[in-house]
Each structure stands twice: as C-alpha cells, then as structure tokens.
N, C-alpha and C. Protein backbone atom coordinates (compact mmCIF):
# COMPACT_ATOMS: atom_id res chain seq x y z
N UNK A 1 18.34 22.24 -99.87
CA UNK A 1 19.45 21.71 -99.22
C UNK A 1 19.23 20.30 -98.71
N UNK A 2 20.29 19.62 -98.86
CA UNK A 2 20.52 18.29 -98.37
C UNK A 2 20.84 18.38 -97.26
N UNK A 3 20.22 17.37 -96.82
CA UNK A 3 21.08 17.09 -95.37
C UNK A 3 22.12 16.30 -95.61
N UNK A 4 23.21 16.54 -94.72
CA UNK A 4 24.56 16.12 -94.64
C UNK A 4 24.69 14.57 -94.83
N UNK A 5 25.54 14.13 -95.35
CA UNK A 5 25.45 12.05 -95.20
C UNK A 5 26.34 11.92 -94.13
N UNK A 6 25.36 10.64 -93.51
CA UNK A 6 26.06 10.35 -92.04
C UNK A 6 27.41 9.87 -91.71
N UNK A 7 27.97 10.16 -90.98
CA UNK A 7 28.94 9.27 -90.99
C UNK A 7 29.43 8.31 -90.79
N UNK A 8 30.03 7.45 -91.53
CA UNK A 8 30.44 6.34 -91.58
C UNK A 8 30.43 5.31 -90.23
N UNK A 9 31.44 6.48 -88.96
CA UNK A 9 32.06 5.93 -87.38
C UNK A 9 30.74 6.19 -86.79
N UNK A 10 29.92 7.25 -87.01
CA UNK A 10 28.95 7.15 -86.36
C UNK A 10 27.61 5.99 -86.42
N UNK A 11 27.38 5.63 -87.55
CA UNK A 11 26.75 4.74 -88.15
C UNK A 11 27.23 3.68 -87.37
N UNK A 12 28.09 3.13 -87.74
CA UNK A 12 28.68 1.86 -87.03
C UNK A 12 29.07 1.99 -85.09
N UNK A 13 28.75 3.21 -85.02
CA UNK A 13 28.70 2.79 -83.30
C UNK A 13 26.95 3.18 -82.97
N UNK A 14 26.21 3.53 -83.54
CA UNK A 14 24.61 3.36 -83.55
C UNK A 14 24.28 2.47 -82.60
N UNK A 15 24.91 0.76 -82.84
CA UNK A 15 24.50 -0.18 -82.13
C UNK A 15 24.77 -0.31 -80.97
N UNK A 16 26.13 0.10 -80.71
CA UNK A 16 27.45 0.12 -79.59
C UNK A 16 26.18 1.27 -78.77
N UNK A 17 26.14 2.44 -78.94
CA UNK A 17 25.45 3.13 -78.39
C UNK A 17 23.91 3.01 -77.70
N UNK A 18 23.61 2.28 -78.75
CA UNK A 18 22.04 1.80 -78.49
C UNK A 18 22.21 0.33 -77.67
N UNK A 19 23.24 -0.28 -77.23
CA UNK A 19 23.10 -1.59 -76.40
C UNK A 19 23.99 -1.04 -74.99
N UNK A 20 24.79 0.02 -75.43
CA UNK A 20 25.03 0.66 -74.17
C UNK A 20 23.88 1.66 -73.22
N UNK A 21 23.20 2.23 -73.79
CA UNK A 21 22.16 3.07 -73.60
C UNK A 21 21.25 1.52 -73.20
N UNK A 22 20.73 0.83 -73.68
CA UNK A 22 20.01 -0.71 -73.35
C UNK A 22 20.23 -1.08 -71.82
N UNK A 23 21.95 -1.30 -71.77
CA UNK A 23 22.47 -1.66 -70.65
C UNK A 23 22.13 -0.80 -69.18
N UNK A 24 22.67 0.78 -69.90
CA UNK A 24 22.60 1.55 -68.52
C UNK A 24 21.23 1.39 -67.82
N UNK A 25 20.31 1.38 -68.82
CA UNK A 25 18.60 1.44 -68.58
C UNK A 25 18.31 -0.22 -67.65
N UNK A 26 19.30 -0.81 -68.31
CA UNK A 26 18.84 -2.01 -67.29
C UNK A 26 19.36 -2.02 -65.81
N UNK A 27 20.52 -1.12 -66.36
CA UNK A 27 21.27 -1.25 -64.58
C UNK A 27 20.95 -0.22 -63.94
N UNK A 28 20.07 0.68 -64.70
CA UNK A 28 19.20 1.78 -63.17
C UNK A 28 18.21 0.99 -63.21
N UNK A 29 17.07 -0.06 -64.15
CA UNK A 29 15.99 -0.44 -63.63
C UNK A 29 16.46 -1.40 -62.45
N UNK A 30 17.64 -2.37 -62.62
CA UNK A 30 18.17 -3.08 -61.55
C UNK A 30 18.14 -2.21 -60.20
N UNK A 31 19.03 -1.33 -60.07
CA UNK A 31 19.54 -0.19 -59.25
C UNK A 31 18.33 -0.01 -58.49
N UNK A 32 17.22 0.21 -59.10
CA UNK A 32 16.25 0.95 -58.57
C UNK A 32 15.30 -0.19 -58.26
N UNK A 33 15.57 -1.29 -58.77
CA UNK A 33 14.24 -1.85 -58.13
C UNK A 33 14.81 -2.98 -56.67
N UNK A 34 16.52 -3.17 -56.83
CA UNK A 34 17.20 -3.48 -55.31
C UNK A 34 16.88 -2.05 -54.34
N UNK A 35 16.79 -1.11 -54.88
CA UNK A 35 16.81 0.08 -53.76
C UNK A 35 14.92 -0.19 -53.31
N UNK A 36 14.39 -0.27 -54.07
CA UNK A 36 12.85 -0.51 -53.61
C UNK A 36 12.94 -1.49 -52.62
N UNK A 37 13.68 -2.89 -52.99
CA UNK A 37 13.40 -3.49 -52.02
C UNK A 37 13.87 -3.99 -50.97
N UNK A 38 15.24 -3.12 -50.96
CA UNK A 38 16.01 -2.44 -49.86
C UNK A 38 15.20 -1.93 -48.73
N UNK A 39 14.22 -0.89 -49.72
CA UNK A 39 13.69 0.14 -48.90
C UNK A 39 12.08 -0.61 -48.20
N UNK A 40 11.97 -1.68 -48.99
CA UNK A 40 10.99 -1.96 -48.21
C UNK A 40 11.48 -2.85 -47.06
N UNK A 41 12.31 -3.76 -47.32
CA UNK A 41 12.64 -4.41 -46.88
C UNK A 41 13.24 -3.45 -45.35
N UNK A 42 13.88 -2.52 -45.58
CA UNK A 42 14.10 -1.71 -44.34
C UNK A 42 12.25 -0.61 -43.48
N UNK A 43 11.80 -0.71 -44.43
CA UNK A 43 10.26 -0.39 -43.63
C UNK A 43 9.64 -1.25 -42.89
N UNK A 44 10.10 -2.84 -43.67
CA UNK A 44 9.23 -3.76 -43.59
C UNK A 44 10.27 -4.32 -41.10
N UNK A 45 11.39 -3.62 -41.31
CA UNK A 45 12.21 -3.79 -40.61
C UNK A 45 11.76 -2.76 -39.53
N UNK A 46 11.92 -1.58 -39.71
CA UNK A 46 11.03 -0.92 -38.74
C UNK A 46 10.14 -1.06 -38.24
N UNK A 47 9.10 -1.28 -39.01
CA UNK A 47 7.50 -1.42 -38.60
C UNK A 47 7.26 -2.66 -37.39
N UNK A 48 8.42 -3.65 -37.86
CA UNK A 48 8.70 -5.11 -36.65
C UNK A 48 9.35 -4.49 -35.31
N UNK A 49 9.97 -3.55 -35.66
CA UNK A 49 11.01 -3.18 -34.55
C UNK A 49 9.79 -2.13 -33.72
N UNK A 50 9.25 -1.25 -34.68
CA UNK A 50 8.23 0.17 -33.64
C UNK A 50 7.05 -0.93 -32.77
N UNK A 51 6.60 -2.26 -33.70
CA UNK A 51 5.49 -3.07 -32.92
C UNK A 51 6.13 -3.45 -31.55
N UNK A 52 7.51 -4.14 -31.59
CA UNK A 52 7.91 -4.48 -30.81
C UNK A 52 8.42 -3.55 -29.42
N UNK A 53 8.19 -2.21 -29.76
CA UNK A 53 8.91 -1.54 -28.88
C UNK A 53 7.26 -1.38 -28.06
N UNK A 54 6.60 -1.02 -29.23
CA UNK A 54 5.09 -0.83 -28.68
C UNK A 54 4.53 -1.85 -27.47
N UNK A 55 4.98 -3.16 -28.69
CA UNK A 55 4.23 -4.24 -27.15
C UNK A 55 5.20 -4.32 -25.90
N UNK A 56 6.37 -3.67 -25.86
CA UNK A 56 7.24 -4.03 -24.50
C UNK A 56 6.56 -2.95 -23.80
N UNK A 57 6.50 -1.79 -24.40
CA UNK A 57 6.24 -0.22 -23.55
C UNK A 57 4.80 -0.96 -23.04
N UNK A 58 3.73 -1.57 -24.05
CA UNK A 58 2.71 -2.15 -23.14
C UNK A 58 2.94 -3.27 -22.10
N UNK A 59 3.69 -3.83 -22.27
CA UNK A 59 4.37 -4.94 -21.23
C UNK A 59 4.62 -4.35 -19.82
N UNK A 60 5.93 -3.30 -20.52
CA UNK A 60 6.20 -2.63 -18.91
C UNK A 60 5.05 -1.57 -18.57
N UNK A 61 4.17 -1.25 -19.65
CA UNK A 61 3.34 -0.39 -18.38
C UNK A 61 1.92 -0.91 -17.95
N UNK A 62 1.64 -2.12 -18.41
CA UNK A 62 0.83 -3.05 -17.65
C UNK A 62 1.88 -3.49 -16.03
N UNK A 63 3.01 -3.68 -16.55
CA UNK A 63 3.72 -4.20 -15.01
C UNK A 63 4.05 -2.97 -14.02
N UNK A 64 3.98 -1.99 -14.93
CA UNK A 64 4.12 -0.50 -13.91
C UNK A 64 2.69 0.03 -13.24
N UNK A 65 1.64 -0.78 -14.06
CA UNK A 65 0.46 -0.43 -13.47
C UNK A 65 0.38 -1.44 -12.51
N UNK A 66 0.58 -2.51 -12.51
CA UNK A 66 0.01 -3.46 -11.91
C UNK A 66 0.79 -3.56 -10.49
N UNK A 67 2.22 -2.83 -10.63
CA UNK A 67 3.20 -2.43 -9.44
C UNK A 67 2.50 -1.57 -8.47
N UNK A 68 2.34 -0.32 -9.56
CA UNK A 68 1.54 0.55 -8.67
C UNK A 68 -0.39 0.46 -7.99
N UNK A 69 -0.86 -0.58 -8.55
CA UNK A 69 -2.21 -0.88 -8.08
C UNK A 69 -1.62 -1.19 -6.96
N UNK A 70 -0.58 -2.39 -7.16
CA UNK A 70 -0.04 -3.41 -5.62
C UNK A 70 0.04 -2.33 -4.36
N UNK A 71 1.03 -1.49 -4.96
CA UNK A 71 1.44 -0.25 -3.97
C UNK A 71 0.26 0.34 -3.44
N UNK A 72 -0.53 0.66 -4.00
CA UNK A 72 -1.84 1.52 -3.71
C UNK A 72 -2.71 0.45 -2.76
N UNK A 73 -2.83 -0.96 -2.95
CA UNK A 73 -3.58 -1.83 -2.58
C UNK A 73 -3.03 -1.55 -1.38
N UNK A 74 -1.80 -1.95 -0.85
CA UNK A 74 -1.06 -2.30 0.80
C UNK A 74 -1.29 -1.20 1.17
N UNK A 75 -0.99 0.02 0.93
CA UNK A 75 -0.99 1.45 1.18
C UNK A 75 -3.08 1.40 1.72
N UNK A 76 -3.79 0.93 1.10
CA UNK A 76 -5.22 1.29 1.45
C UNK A 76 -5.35 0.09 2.84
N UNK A 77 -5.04 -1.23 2.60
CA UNK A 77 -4.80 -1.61 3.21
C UNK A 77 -4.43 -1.33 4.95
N UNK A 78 -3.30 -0.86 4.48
CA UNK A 78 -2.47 -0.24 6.11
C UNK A 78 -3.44 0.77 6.83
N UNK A 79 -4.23 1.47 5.59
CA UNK A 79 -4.78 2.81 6.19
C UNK A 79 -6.09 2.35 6.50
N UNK A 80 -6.63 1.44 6.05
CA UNK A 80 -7.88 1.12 6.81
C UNK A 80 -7.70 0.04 7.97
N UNK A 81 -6.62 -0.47 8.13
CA UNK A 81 -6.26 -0.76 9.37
C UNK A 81 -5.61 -0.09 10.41
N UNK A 82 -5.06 0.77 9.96
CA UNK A 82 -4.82 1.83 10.92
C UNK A 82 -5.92 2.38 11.30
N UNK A 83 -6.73 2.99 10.39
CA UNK A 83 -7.99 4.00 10.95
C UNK A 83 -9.06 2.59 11.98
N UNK A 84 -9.03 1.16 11.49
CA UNK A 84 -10.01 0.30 12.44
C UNK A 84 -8.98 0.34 13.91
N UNK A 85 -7.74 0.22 13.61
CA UNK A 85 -7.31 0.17 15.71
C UNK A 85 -7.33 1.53 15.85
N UNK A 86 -7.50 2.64 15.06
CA UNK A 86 -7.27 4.09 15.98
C UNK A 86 -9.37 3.74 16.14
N UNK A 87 -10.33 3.66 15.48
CA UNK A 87 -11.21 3.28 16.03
C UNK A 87 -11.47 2.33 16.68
N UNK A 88 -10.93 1.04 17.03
CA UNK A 88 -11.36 0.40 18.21
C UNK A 88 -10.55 1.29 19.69
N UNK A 89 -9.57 1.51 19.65
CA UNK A 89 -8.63 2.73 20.37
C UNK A 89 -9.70 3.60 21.41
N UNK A 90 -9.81 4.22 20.12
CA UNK A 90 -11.31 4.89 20.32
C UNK A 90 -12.33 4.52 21.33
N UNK A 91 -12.72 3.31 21.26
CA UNK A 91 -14.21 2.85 21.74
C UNK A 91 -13.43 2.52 22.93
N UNK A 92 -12.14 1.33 23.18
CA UNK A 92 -11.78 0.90 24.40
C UNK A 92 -11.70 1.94 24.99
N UNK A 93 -11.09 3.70 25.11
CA UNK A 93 -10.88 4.63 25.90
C UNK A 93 -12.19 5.06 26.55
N UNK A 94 -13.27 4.86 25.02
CA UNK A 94 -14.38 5.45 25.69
C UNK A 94 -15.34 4.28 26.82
N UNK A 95 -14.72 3.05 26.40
CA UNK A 95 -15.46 2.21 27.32
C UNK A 95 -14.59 2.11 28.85
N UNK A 96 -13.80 2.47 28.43
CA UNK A 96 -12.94 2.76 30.28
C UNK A 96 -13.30 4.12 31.09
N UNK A 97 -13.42 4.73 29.74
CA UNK A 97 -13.84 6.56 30.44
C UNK A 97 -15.32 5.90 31.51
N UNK A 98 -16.19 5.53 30.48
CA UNK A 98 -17.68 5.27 31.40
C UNK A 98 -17.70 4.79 32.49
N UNK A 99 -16.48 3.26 32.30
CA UNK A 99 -16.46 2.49 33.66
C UNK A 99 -16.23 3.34 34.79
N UNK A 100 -14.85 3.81 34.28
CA UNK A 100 -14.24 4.82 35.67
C UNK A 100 -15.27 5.98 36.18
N UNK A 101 -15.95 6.40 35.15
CA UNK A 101 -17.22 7.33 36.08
C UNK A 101 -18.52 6.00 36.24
N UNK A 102 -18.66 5.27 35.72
CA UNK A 102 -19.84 4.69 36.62
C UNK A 102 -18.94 4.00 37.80
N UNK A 103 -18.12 3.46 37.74
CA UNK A 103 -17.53 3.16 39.28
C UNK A 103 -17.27 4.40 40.35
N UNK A 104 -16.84 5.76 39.62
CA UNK A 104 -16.66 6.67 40.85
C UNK A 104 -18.12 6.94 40.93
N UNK A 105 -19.09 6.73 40.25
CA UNK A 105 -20.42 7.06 40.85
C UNK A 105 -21.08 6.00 42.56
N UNK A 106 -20.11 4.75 42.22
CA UNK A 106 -20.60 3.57 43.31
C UNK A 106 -20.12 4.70 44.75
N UNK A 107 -19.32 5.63 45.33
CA UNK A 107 -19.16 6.31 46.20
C UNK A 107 -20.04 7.10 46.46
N UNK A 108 -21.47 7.63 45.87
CA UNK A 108 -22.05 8.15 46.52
C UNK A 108 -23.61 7.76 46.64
N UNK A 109 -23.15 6.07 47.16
CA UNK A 109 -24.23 5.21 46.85
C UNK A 109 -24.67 4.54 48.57
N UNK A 110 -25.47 4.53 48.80
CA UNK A 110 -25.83 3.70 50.55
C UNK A 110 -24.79 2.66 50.94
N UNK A 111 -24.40 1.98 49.67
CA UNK A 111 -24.23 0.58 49.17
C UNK A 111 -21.97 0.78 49.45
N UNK A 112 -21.67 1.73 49.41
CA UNK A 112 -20.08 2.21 49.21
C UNK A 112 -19.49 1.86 50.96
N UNK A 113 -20.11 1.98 51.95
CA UNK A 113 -19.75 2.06 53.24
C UNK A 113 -19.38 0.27 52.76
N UNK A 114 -19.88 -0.26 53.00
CA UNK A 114 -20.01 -1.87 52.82
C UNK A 114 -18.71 -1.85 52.19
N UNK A 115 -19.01 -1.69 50.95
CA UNK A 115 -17.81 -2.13 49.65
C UNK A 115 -16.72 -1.28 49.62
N UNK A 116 -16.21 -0.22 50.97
CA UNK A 116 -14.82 0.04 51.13
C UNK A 116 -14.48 -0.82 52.53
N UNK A 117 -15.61 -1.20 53.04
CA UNK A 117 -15.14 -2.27 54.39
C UNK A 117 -14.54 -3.55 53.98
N UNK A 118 -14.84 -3.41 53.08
CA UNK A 118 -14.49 -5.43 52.29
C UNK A 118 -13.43 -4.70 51.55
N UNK A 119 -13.27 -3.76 51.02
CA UNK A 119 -11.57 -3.65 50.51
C UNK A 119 -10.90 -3.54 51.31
N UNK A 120 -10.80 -2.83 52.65
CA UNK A 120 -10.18 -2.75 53.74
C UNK A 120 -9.72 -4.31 54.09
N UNK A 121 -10.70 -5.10 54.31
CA UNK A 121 -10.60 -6.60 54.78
C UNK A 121 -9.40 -7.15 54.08
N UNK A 122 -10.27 -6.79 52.99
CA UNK A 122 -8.97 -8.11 51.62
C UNK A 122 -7.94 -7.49 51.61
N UNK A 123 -7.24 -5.73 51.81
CA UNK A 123 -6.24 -5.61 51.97
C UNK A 123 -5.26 -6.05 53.16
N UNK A 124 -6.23 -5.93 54.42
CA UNK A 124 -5.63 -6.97 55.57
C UNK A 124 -5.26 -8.31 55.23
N UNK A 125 -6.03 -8.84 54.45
CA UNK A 125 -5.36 -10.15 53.94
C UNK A 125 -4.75 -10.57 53.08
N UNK A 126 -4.58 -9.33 52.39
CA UNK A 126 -3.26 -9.95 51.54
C UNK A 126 -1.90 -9.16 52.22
N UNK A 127 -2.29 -8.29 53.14
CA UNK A 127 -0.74 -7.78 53.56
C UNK A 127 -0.46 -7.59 55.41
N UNK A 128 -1.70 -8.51 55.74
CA UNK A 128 -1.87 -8.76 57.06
C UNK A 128 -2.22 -7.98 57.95
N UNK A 129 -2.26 -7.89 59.38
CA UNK A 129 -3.04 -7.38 60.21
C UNK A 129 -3.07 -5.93 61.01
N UNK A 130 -1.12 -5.54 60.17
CA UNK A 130 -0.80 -4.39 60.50
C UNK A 130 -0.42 -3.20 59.36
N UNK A 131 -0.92 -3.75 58.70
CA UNK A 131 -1.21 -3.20 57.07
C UNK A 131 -1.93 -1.76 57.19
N UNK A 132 -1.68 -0.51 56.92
CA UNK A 132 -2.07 0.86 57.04
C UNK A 132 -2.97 1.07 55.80
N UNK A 133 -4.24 1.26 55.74
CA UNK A 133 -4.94 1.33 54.63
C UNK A 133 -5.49 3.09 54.68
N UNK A 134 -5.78 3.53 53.88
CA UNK A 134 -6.52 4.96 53.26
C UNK A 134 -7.16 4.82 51.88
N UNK A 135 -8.56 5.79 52.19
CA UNK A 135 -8.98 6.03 50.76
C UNK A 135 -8.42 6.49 49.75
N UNK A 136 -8.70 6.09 48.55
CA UNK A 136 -8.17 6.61 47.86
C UNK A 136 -8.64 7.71 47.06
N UNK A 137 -8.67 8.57 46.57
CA UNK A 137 -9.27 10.17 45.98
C UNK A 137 -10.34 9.47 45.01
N UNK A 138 -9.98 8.41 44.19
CA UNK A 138 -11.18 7.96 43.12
C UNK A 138 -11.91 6.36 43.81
N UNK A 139 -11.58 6.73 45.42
CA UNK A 139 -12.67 5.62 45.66
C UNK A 139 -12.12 4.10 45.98
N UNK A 140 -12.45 3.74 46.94
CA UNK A 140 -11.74 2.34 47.14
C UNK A 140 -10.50 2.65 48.16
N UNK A 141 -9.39 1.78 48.35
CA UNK A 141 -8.48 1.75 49.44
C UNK A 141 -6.94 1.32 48.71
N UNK A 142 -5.86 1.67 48.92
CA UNK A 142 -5.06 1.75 49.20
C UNK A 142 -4.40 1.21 50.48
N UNK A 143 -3.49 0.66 50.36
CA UNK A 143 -2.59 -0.03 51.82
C UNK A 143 -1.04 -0.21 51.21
N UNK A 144 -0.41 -0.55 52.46
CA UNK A 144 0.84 -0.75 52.49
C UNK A 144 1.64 -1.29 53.97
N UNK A 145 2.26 -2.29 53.85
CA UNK A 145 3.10 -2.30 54.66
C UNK A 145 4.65 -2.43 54.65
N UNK A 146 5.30 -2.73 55.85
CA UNK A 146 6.67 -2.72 55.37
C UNK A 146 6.99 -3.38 54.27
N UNK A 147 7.81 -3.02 53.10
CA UNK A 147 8.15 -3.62 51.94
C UNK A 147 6.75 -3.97 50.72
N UNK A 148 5.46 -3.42 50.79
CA UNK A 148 4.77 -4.23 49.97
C UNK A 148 3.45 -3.21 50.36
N UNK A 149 2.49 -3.40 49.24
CA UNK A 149 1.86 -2.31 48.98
C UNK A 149 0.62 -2.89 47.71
N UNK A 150 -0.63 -2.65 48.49
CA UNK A 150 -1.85 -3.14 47.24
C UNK A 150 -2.76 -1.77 47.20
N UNK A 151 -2.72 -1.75 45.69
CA UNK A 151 -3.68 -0.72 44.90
C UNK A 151 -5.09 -1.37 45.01
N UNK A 152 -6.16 -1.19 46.14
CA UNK A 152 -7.62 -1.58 45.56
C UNK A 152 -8.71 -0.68 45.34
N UNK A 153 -8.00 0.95 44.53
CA UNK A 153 -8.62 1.95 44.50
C UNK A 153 -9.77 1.37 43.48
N UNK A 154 -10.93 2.28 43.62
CA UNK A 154 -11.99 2.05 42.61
C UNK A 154 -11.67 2.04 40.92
N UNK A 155 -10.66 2.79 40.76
CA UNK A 155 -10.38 2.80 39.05
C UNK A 155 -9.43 1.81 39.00
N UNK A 156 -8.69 1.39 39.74
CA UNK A 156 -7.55 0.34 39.78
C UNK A 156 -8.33 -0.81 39.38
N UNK A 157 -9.57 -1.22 39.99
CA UNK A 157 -10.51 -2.60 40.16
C UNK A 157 -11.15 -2.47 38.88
N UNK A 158 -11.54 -1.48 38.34
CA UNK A 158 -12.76 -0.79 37.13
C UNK A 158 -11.10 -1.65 36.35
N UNK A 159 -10.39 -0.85 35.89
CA UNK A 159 -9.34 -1.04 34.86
C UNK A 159 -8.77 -2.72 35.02
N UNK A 160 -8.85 -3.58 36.15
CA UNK A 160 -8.30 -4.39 35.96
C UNK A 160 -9.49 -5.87 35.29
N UNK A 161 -10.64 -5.21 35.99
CA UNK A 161 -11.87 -5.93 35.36
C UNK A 161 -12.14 -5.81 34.11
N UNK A 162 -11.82 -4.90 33.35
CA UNK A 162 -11.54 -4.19 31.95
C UNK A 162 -10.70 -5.18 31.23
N UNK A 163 -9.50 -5.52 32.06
CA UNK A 163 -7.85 -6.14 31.47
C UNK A 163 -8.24 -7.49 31.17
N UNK A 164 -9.39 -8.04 32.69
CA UNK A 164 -9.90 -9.50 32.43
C UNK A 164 -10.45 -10.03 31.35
N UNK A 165 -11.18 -9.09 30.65
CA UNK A 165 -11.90 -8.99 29.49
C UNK A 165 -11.03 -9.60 28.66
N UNK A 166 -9.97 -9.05 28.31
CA UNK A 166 -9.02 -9.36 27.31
C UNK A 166 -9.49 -8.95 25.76
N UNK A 167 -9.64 -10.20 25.20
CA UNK A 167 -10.19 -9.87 23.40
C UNK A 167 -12.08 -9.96 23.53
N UNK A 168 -12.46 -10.41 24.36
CA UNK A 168 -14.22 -10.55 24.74
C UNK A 168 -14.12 -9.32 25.09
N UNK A 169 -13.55 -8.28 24.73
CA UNK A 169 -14.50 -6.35 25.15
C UNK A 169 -13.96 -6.42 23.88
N UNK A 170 -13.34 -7.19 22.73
CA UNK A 170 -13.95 -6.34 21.27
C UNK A 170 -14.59 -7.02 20.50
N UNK A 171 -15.71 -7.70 21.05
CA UNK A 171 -17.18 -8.19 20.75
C UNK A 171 -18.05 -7.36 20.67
N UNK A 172 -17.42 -6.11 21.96
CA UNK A 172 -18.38 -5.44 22.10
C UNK A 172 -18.48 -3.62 20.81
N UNK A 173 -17.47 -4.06 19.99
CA UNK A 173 -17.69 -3.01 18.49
C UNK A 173 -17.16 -4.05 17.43
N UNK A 174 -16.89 -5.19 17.21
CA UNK A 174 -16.92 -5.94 15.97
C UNK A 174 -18.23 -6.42 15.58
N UNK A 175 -18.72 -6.86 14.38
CA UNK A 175 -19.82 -7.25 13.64
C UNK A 175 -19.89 -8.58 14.31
C-alpha cells in the first residue's frame, strides 16, 4: 500500500503553518522572557523594599534602645540619689540622736550646776529681770514672760548648734 498523495491546500499552507507556529514560538519566547524580567525585576523590588524595612526596624530599635537606656539611666540616677539623701538622712538623725544624749549626759556632771546658772542669766537677759525660768525635763531652762518666751533647754542648744553647722556637718559622711 501507498500512502495517500498529499494534498494540494495542505501543501501550500505547510509554510503559512510553519511561520505561524515560528511566530507563536517567538511570542511565548518574548512572553516569557518579559515575564522573567518582570519577575525579577519585581524580586529585584522587594529585596530593596525588605532591606529597607530591615534598616528602619534597625533605626527605630537602636532609637527604642537608646530611649530606653536614657529612661533606665535617669531612673538609676534618681535612685541612687534618693538612696544617698535617705543615707545622709540617716547619718544627720544619727548624729543628732548622739548629740542629744551626749548633751543630756552634761546633767549629771559636777560641771551642770554652773551651766544651768548661766542659762538662767542669759534668759534674764534676753527677757529681763522678771522673767520666770524652770528646768526643762531634757536639761537646760526654759523662761517666759509677759508676751515672749526663750527655749534654752539642753536639746534646743544641742539642735541649734547642729543648725549652725549648716552644709560643714556633711563633711562629716562625704569623701
């Protein structure tokens, strides 16, 4: 058996077919190689955009760290100045506590008869000659007269000799 003879229409569109088939092949290799570089071109677009998000997130969390060091800094700050005046606090109470007992100790001294006679005096003179004076429970004298009235009890004198001091009694716990 023979094979059939071709036909004529078919023969003559062979070429038509084979430059159309040519064509399509060029316009998917086209197709496909704009979509490649579409697609890179959109990777190449991301990858700029994820760096960029990357270095801001490092941006803001260097500035979120560096916020919160600040915060933490004033915060340590405050608290070690708080804890140095609750310790100088500290020392001034305990340096008044001592005074006031080594001064109530001067009352049971030879030396106390003397040094409530001379408070007696100086209260006569600052509130004159009819001025009512008494001891006072922690030592020293008390007075008053009409309208007017001096504290020269023993802790009154201890605390105000203390006050004279001023910032020279915190010599006595600074470096």
């Amino acid at each position: 058996m023979t094979p059939p003879a071709p036909d004529p229409a078919t023969v003559a569109l062979d070429p038509v077919r084979a430059e159309l088939l040519r064509a399509a092949h060029a316009d998917a290799d086209a197709v496909l190689a704009r979509a490649e570089r579409e697609a890179a071109a959109l990777l190449d677009r991301a990858h700029a955009e994820a760096r960029a998000v990357l270095e801001e997130a490092r941006r803001q969390g260097e500035a979120d760290g560096a916020a919160a060091a600040r915060d933490l800094l004033v915060r340590a700050r405050r608290e070690a100045r708080s804890r140095t005046l609750a310790a100088r606090r500290e020392a001034y109470d305990e340096l008044h506590r001592e005074i006031a007992e080594r001064v109530g100790e001067l009352r049971g001294t030879p030396a106390y008869p003397d040094v409530r006679e001379r408070l007696e005096r100086r209260a006569q003179d600052l509130l004159g000659p009819g001025a009512e004076t008494a001891e006072h429970p922690g030592g020293g004298v008390v007075a008053h007269a009409p309208g007017r009235w001096v504290d020269l009890s023993l802790p009154t004198l201890a605390q105000h000799a203390l006050d004279r001091l001023g910032g020279e009694v915190r010599s006595l716990w600074e470096p």
